[in-house]
N, C-alpha and C. Protein backbone atom coordinates (compact mmCIF):
# COMPACT_ATOMS: atom_id res chain seq x y z
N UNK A 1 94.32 102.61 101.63
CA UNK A 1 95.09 101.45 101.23
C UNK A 1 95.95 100.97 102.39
N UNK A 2 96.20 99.38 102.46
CA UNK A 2 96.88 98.94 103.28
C UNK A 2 98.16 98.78 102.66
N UNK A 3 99.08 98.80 103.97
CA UNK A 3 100.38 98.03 103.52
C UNK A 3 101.00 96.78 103.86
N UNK A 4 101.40 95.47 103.03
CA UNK A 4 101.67 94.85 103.76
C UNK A 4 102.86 94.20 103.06
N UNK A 5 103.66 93.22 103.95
CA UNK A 5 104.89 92.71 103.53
C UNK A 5 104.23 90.94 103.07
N UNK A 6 104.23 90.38 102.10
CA UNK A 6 103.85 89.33 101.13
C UNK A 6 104.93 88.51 101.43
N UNK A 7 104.81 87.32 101.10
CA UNK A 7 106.45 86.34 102.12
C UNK A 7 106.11 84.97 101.18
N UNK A 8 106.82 84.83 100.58
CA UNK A 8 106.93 83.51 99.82
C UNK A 8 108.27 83.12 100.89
N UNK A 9 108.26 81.86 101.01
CA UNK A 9 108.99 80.86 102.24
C UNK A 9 110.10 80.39 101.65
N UNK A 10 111.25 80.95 102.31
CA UNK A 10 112.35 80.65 101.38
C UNK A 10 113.10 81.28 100.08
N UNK A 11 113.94 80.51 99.59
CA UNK A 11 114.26 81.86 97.96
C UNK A 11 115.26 80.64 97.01
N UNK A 12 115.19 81.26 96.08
CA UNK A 12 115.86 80.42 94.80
C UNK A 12 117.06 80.20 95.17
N UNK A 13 118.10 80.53 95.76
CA UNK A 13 119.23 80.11 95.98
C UNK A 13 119.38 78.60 95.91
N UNK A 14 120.27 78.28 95.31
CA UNK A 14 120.89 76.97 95.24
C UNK A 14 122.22 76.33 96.73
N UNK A 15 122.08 77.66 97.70
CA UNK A 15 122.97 77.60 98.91
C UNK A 15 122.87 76.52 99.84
N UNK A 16 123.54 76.09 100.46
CA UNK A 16 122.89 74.97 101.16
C UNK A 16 122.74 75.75 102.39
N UNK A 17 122.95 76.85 103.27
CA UNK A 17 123.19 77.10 104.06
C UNK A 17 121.66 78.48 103.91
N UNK A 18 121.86 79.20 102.94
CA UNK A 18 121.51 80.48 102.91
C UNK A 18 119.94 80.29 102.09
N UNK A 19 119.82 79.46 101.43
CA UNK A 19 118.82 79.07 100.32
C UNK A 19 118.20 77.92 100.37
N UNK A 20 116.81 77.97 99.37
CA UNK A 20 115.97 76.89 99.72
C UNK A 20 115.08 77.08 99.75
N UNK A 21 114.10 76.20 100.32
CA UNK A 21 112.76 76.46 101.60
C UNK A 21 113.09 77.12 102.62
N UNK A 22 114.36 76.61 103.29
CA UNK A 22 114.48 76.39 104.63
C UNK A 22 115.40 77.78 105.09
N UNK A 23 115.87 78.35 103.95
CA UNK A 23 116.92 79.62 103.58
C UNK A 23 115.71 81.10 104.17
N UNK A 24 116.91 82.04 104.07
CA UNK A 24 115.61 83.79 104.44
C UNK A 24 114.56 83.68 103.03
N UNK A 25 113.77 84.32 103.53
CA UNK A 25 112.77 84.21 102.67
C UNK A 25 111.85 85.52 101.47
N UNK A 26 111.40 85.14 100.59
CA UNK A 26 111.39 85.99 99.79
C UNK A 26 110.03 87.41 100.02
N UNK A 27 110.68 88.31 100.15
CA UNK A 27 109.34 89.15 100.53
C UNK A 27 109.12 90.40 99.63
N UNK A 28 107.92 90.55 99.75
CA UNK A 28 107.45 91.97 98.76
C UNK A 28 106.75 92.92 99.83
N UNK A 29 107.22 94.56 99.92
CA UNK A 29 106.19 95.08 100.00
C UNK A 29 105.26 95.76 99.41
N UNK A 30 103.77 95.43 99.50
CA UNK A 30 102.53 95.89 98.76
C UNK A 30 101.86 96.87 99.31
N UNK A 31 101.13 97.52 98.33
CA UNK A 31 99.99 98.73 98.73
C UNK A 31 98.88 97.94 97.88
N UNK A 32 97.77 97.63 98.68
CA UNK A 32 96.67 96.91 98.35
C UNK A 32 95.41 97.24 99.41
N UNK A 33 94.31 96.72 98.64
CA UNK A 33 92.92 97.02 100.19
C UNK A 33 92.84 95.94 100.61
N UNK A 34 93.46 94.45 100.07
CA UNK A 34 92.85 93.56 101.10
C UNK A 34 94.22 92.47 101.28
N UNK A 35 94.14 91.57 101.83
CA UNK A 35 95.20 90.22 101.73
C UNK A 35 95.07 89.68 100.73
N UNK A 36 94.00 89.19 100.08
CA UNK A 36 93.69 88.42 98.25
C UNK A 36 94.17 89.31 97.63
N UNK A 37 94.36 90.78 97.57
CA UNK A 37 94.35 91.45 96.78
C UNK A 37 96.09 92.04 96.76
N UNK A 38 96.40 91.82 97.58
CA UNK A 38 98.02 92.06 97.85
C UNK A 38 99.03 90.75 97.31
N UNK A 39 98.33 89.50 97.57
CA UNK A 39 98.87 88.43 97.43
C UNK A 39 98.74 88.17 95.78
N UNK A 40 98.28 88.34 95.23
CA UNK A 40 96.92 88.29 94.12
C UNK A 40 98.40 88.66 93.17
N UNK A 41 98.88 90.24 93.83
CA UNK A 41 99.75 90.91 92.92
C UNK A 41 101.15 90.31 92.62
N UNK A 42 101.44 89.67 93.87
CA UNK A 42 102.89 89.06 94.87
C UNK A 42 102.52 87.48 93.43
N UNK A 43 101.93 86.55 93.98
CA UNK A 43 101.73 85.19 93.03
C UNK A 43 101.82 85.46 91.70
N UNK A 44 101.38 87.16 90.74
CA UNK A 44 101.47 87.08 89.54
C UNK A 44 103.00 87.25 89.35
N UNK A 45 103.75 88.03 90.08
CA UNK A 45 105.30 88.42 89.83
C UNK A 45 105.93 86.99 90.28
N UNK A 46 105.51 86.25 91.21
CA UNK A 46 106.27 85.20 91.60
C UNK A 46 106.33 84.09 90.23
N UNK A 47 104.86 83.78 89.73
CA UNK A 47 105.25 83.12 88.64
C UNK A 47 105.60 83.93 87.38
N UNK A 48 106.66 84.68 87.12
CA UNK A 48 107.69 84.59 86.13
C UNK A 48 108.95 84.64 86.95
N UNK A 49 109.23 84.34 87.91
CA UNK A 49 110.56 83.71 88.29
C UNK A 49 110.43 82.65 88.42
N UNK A 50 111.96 82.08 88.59
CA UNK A 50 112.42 80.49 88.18
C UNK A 50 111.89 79.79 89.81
N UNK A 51 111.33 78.66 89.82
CA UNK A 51 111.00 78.01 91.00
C UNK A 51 111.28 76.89 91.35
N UNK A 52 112.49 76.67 91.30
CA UNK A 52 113.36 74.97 91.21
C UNK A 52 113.25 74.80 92.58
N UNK A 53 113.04 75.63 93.70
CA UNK A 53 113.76 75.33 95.13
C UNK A 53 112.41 75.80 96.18
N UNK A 54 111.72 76.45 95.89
CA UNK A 54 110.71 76.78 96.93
C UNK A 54 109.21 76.82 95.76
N UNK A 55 108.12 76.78 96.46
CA UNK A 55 107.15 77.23 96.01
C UNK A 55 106.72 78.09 95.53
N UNK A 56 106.01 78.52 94.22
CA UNK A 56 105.96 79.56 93.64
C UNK A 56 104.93 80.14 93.67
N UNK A 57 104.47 80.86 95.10
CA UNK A 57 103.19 81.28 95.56
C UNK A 57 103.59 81.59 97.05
N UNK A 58 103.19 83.12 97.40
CA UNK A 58 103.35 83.73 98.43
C UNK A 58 102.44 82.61 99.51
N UNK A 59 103.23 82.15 100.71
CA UNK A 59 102.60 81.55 101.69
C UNK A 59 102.14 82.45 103.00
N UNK A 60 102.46 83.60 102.83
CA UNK A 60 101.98 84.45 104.37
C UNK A 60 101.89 86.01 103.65
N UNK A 61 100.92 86.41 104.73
CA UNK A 61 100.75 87.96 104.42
C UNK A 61 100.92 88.77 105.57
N UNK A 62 101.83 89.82 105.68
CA UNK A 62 101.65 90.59 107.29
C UNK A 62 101.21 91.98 106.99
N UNK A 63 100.03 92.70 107.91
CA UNK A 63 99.85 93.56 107.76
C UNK A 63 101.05 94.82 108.79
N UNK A 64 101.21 95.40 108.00
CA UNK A 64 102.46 96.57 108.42
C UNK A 64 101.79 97.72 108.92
N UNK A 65 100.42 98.20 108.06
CA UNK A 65 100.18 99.21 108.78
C UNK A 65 99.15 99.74 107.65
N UNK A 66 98.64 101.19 107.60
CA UNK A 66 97.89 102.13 106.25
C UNK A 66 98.90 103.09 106.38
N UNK A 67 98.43 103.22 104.52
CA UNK A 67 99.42 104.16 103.68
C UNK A 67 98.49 105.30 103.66
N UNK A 68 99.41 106.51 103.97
CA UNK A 68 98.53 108.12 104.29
C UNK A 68 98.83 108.74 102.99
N UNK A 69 99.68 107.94 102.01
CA UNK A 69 99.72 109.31 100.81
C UNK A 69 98.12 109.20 100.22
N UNK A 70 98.43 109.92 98.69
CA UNK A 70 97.50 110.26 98.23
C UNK A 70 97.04 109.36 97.04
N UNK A 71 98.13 107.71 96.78
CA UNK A 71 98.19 107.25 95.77
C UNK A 71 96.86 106.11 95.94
N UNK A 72 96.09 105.67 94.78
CA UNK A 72 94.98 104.91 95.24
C UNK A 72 94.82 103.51 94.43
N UNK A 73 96.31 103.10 93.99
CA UNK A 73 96.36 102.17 92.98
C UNK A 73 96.90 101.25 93.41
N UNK A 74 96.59 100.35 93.20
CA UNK A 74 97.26 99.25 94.29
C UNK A 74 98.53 98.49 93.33
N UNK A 75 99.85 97.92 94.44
CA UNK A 75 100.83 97.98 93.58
C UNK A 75 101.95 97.36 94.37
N UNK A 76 103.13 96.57 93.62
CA UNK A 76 104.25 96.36 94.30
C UNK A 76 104.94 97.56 94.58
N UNK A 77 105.80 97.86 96.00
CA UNK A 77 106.44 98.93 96.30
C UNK A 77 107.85 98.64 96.32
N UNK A 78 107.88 97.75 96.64
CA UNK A 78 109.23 97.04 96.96
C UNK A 78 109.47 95.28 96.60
N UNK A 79 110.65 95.32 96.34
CA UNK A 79 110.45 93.75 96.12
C UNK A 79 110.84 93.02 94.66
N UNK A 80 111.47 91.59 94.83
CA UNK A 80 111.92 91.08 95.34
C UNK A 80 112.91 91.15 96.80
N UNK A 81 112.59 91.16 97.77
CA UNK A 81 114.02 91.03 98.57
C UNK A 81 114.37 89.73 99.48
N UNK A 82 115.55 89.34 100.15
CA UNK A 82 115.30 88.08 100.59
C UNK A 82 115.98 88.43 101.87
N UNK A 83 114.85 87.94 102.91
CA UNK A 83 115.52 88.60 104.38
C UNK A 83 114.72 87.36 105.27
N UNK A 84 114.92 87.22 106.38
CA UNK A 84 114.18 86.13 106.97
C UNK A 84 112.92 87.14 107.55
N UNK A 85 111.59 86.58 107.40
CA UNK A 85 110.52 86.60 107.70
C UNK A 85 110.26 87.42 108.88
N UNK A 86 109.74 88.34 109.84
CA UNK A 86 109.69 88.81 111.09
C UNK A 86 108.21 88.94 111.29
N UNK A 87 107.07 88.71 112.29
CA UNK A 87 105.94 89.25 112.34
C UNK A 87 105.78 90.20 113.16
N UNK A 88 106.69 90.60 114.12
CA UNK A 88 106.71 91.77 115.09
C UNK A 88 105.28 91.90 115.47
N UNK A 89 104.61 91.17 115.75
CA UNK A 89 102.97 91.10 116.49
C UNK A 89 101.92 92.11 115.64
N UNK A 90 102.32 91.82 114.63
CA UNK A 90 101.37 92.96 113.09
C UNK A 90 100.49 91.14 112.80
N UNK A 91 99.32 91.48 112.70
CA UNK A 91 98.33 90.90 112.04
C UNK A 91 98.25 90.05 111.32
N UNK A 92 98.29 88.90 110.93
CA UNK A 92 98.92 87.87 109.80
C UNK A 92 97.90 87.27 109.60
N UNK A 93 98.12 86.48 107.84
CA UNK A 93 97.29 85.28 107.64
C UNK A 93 98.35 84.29 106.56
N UNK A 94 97.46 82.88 106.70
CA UNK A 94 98.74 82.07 106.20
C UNK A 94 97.62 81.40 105.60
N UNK A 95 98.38 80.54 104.27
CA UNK A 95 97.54 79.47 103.53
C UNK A 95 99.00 78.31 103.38
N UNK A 96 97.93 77.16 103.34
CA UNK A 96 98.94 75.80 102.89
C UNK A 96 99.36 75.62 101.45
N UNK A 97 98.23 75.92 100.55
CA UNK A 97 98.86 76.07 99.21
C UNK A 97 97.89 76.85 98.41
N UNK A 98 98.58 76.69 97.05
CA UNK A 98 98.04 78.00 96.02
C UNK A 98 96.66 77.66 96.18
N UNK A 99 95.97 79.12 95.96
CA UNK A 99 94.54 78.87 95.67
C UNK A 99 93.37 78.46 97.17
N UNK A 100 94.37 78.52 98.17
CA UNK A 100 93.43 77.81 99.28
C UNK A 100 93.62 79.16 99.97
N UNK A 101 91.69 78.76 100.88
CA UNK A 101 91.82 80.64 101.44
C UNK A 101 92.73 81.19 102.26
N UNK A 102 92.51 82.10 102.58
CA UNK A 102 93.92 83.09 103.64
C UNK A 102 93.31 82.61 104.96
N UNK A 103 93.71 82.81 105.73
CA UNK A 103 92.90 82.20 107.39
C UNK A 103 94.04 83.17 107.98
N UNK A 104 93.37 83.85 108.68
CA UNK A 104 94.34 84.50 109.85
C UNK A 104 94.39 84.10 111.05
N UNK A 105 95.63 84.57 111.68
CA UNK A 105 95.76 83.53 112.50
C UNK A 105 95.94 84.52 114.12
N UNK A 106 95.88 84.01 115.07
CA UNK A 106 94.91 84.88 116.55
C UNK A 106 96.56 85.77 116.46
N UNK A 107 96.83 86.97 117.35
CA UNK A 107 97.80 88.25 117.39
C UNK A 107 98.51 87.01 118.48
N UNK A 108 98.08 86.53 119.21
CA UNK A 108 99.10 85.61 120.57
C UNK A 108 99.58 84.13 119.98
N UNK A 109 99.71 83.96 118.50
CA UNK A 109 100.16 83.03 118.56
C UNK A 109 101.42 82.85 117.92
């Protein structure tokens, strides 16, 4: 199983400063085998929260790394949290909106 951090853009805050779109952004970390399948989990929890201020659908996926335990179920680990976004040169893919495929995007860009 992989691990990766799930990133919906932005967070519910009503802040003008801290919240928004444009505010840190909302992230989950997942144990999943693929990016559809991590995101898959992230979009079902996202829609039952309230979505007045950002989109309610994970827009990026980063891969963090593989999980060495022994667990084989794929699953939120962490999450809701709201921190600004980091890719630290880990593997990514991004979509424009719900439902449209994942496209990853080159490690140098």
């Amino acid at each position: 199983m992989n691990l990766y951090e799930v990133i919906q853009w932005g967070n519910e805050s009503d802040n003008p400063v801290t919240g928004g779109p444009n505010g840190a952004d909302t992230c989950f970390l997942v144990r999943a085998e693929s990016v559809e399948q991590a995101a898959t989990l992230v979009d079902r929890e996202l829609s039952r929260m309230p979505s007045q201020h950002v989109k309610p659908w994970a827009s990026a996926v980063y891969l963090l790394g593989t999980e060495l335990g022994s667990a084989s179920a794929p699953r939120l680990l962490r999450g809701p949290y709201v921190q600004n976004a980091y890719r630290y040169g880990w593997r990514h893919w991004y979509r424009l909106e719900h439902g449209a495929p994942w496209l990853e995007e080159p490690l140098g860009d």
